[in-house]
Protein backbone atom coordinates (compact mmCIF):
# COMPACT_ATOMS: atom_id res chain seq x y z
CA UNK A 1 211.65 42.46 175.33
CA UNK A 2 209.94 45.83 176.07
CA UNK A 3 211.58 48.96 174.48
CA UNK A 4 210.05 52.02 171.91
CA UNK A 5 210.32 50.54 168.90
CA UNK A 6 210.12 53.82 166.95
CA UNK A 7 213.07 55.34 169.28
CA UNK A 8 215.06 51.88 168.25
CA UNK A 9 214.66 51.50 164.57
CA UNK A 10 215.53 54.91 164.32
CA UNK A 11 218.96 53.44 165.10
CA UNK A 12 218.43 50.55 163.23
CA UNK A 13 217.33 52.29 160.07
CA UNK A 14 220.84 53.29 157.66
CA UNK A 15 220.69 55.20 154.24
CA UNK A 16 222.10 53.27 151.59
CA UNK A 17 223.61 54.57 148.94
CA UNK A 18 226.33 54.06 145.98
CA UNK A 19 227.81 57.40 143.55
CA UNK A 20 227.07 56.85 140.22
CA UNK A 21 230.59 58.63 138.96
CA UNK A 22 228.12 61.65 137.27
CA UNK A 23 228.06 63.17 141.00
CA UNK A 24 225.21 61.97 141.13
CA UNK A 25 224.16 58.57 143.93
CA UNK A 26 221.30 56.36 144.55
CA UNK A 27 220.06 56.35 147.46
CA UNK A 28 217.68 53.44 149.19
CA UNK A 29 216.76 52.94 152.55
CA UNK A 30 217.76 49.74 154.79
CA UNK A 31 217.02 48.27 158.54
CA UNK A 32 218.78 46.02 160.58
CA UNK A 33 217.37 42.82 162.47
CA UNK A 34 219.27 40.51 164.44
CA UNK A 35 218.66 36.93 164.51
CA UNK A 36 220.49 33.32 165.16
CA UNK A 37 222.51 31.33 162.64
CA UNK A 38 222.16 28.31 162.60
CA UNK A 39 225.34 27.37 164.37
CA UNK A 40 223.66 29.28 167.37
CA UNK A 41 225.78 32.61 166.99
CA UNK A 42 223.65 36.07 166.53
CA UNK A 43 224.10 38.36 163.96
CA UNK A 44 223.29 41.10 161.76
CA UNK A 45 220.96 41.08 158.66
CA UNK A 46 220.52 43.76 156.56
CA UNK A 47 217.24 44.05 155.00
CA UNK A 48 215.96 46.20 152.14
CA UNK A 49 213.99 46.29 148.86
CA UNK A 50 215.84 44.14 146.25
CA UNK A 51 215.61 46.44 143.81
CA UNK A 52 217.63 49.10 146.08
CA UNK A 53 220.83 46.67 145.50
CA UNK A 54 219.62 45.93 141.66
CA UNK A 55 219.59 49.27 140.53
CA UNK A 56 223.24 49.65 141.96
CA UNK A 57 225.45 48.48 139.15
CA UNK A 58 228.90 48.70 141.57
CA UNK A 59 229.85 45.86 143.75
CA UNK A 60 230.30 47.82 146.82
CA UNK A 61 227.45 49.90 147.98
CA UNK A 62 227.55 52.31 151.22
CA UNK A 63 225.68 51.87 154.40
CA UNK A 64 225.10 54.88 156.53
CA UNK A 65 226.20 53.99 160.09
CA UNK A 66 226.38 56.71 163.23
CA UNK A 67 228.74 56.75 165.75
CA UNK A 68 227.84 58.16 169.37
CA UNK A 69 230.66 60.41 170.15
CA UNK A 70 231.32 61.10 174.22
CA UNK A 71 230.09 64.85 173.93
CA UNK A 72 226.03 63.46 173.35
CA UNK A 73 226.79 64.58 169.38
CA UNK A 74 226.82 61.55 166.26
CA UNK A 75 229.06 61.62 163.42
CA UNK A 76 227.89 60.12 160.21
CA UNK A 77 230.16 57.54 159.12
CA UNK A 78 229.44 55.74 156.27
CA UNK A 79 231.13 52.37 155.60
CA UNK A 80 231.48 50.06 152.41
CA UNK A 81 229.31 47.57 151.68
CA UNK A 82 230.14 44.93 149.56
CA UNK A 83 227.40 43.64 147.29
CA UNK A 84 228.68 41.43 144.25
CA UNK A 85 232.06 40.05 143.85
CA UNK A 86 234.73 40.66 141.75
CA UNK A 87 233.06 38.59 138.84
CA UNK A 88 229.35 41.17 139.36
CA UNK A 89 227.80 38.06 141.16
CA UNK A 90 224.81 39.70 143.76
CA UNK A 91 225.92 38.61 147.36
CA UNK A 92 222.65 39.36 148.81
CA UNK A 93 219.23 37.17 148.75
CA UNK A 94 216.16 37.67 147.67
CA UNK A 95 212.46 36.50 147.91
CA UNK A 96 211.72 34.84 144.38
CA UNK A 97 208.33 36.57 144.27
CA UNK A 98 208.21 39.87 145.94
CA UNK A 99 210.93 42.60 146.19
CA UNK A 100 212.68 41.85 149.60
CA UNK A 101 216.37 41.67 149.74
CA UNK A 102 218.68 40.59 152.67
CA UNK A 103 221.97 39.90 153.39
CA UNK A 104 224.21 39.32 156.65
CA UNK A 105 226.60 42.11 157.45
CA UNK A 106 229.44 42.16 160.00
CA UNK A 107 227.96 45.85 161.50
CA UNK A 108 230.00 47.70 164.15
CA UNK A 109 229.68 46.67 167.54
CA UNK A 110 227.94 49.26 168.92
CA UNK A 111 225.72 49.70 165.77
CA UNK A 112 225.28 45.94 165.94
CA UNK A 113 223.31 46.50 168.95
CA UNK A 114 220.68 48.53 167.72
CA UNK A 115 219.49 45.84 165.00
CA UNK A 116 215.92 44.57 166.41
CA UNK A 117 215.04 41.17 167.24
CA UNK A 118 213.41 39.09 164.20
CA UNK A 119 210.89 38.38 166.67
CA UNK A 120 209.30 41.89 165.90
CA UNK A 121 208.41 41.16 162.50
CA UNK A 122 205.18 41.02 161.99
CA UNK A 123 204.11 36.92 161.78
CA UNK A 124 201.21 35.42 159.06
CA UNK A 125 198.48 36.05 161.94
CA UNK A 126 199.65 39.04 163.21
CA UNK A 127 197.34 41.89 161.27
CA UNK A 128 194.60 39.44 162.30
CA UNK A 129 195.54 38.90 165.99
CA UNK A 130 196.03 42.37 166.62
CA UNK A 131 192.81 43.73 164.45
CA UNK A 132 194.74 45.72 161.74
CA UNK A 133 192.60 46.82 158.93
CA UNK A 134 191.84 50.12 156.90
CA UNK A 135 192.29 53.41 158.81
CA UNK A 136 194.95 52.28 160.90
CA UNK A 137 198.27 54.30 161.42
CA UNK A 138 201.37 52.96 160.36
CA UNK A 139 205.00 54.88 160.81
CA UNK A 140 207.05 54.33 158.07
CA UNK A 141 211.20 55.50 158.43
CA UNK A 142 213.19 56.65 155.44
CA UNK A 143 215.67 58.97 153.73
CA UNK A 144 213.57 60.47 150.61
CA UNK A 145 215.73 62.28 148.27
CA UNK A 146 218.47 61.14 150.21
CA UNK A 147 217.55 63.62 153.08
CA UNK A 148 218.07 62.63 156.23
CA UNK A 149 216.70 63.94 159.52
CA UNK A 150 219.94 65.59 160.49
CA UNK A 151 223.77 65.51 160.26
CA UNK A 152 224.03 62.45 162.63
CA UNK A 153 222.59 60.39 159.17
CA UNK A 154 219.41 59.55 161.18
CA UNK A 155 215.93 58.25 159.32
CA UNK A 156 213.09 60.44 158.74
CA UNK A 157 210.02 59.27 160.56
CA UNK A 158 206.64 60.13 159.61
CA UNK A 159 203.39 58.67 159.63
CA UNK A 160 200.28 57.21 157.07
CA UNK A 161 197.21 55.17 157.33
CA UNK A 162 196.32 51.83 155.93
CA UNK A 163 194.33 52.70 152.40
CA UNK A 164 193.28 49.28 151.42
CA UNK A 165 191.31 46.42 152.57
CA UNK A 166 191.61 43.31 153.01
CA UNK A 167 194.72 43.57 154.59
CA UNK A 168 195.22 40.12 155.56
CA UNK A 169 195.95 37.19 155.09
CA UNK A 170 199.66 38.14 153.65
CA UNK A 171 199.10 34.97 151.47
CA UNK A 172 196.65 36.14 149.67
CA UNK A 173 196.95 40.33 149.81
CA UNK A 174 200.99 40.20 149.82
CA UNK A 175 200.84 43.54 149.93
CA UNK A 176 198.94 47.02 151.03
CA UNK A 177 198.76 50.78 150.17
CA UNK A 178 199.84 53.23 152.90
CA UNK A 179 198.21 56.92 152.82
CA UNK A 180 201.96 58.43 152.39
CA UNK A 181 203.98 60.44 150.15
CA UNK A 182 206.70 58.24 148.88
CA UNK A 183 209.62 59.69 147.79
CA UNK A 184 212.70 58.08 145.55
CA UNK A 185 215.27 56.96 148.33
CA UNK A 186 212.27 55.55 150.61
CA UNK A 187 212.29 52.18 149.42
CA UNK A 188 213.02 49.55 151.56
CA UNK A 189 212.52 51.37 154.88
CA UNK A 190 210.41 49.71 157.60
CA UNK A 191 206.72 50.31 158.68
CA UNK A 192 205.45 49.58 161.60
CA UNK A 193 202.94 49.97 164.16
CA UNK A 194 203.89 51.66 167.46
CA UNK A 195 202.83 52.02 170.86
CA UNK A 196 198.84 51.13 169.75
CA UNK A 197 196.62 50.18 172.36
CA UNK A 198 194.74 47.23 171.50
CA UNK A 199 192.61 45.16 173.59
CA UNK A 200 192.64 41.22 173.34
CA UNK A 201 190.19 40.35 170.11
CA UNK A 202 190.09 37.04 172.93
CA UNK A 203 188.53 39.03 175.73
CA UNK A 204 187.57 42.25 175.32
CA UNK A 205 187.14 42.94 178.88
CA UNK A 206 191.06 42.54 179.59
CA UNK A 207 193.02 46.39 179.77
CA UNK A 208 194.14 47.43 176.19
CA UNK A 209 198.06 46.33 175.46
CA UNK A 210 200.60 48.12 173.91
CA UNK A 211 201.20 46.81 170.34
CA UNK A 212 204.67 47.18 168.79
CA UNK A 213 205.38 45.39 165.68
CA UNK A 214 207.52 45.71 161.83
CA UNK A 215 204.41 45.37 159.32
CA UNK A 216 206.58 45.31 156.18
CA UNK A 217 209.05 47.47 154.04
CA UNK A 218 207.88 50.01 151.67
CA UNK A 219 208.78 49.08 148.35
CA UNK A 220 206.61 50.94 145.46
CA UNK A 221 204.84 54.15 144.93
CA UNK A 222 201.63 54.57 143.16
CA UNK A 223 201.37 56.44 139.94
CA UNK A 224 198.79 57.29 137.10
CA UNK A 225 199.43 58.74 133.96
CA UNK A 226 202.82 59.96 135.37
CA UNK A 227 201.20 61.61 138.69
CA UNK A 228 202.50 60.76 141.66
CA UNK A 229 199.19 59.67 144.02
CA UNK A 230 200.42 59.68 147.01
CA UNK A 231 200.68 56.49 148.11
CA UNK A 232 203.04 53.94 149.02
CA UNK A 233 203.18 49.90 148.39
CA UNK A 234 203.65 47.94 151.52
CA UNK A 235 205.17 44.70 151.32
CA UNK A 236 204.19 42.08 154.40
CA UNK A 237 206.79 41.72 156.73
CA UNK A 238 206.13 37.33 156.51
CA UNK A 239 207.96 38.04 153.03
CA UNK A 240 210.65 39.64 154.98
CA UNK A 241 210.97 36.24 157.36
CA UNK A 242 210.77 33.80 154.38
CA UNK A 243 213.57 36.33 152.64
CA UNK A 244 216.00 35.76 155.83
CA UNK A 245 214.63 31.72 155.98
CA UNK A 246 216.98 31.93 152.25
CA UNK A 247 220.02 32.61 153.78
CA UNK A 248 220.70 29.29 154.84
CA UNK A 249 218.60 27.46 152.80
CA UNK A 250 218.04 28.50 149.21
CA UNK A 251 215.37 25.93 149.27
CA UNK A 252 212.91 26.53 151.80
CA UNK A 253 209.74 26.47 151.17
CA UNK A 254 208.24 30.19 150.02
CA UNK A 255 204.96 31.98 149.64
CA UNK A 256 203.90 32.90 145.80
CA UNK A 257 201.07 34.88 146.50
CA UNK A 258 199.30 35.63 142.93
CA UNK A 259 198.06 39.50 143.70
CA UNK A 260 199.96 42.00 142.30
CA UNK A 261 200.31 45.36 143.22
CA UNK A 262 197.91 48.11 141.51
CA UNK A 263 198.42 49.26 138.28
CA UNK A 264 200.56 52.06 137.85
CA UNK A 265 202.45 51.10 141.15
CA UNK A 266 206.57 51.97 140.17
CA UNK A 267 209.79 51.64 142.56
CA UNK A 268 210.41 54.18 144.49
CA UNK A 269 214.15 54.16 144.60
CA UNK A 270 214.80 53.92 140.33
CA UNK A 271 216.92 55.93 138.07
CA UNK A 272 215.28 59.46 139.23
CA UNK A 273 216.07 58.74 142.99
CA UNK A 274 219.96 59.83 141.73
CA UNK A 275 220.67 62.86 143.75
CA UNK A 276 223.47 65.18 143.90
CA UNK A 277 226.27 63.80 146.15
């Protein structure tokens, strides 16, 4: 499937948010990715940072959707999203070892459309199939502050470089810092790598190919001694796939990678990323 990924998780990207009843809201960031069930019917999964849908105490959150109206304009239109029961049980999933949350959502049609093919998340080998290491730029998508790019609700794209090294094998390095300014209401928005391109590490002599791929979700910022560094905590998207593996079975095998993020790292959607409604 050939397409501009950043033009098409810029639809796929939603703000999620839930008011606090101060006038106040939290606000995370979440991406949808399409997929097969395992009775063979598509459908939507909505993928974030677990503790986006932890740190809202209500059991129905609200995810941003857009509607295209006939004139070329969007209207925001928010929708509820229901994320515990009636009894404060979470109705989402979530990887047992790193802070990736999911959970199918019946999306409208049109908006259904935009959600991108699991297939673009980034595999186990991909960082070291495609060469990925320090320096690299990454585009990350997001709504800091709750800001969005526009009235339409869309994402706020910008752009960082890979700050660390190793960077792979996700097993072992689960995650990696992003030069970026990371901003409450960020977390759980996708980064990826767009349009790069890369020649075959195979044979060199081949013509470079476009590469297009999700590399993770941005789940932490990095403090120290209360200062913001400026720079964000990537989680690898394989935690993402093992995350949606969950759904249907709870028990599927999963990857406990032992390296932690730095110290100092913090959430980057917590109690401060309230912001007026």
């Amino acid at each position: 499937m050939n397409m501009d990924l950043s033009v098409e998780l810029m639809h796929a990207t939603v703000q999620l948010e839930q008011p606090l009843g101060n006038g106040t809201r939290t606000v995370g960031t979440g991406f949808l990715i399409s997929e097969t069930a395992p009775d063979g019917r598509p459908r939507t999964v909505l993928v974030t940072a677990n503790h986006v849908f932890k740190q809202m105490p209500g059991q129905v959150a609200r995810i941003g959707y857009r509607v295209a109206n006939a004139d070329g304009s969007w209207s925001y239109s928010p929708q509820p999203l229901q994320i515990r029961d009636a009894s404060g049980n979470e109705l989402w999933t979530h990887h047992p070892a790193r802070d990736v949350a999911a959970i199918v959502i019946t999306a409208p049609a049109e908006f259904a459309k935009s959600a991108i093919p699991e297939d673009y998340l980034a595999s186990d080998d991909t960082f070291t199939k495609y060469q990925v290491e320090a320096g690299d730029e990454l585009m990350a998508l997001g709504f800091p502050r709750g800001l969005a790019a526009n009235q339409a609700g869309f994402p706020i794209l910008r752009a960082g470089r890979i700050a660390s090294y190793p960077v792979a094998p996700a097993k072992i390095f689960p995650t990696f810092l992003l030069d970026f300014s990371v901003f409450p209401g960020n977390s759980g928005g996708p980064v990826f790598m767009h349009n790069d391109a890369r020649r075959s590490p195979v044979d060199a002599s081949q013509a470079p190919q476009d590469v297009e791929f999700i590399a993770g979700l941005l789940t932490q910022q990095v403090e120290l001694n209360n200062e913001r560094l400026e720079i964000g905590i990537v989680t690898h998207a394989k935690y993402i796939r093992e995350t949606i593996g969950l759904l249907d079975n709870p028990a599927a095998p999963v990857t406990m990678a032992s390296t932690e993020p730095v110290t100092g790292a913090r959430a980057a959607s917590a109690e401060e990323a309230a912001t007026p409604n």
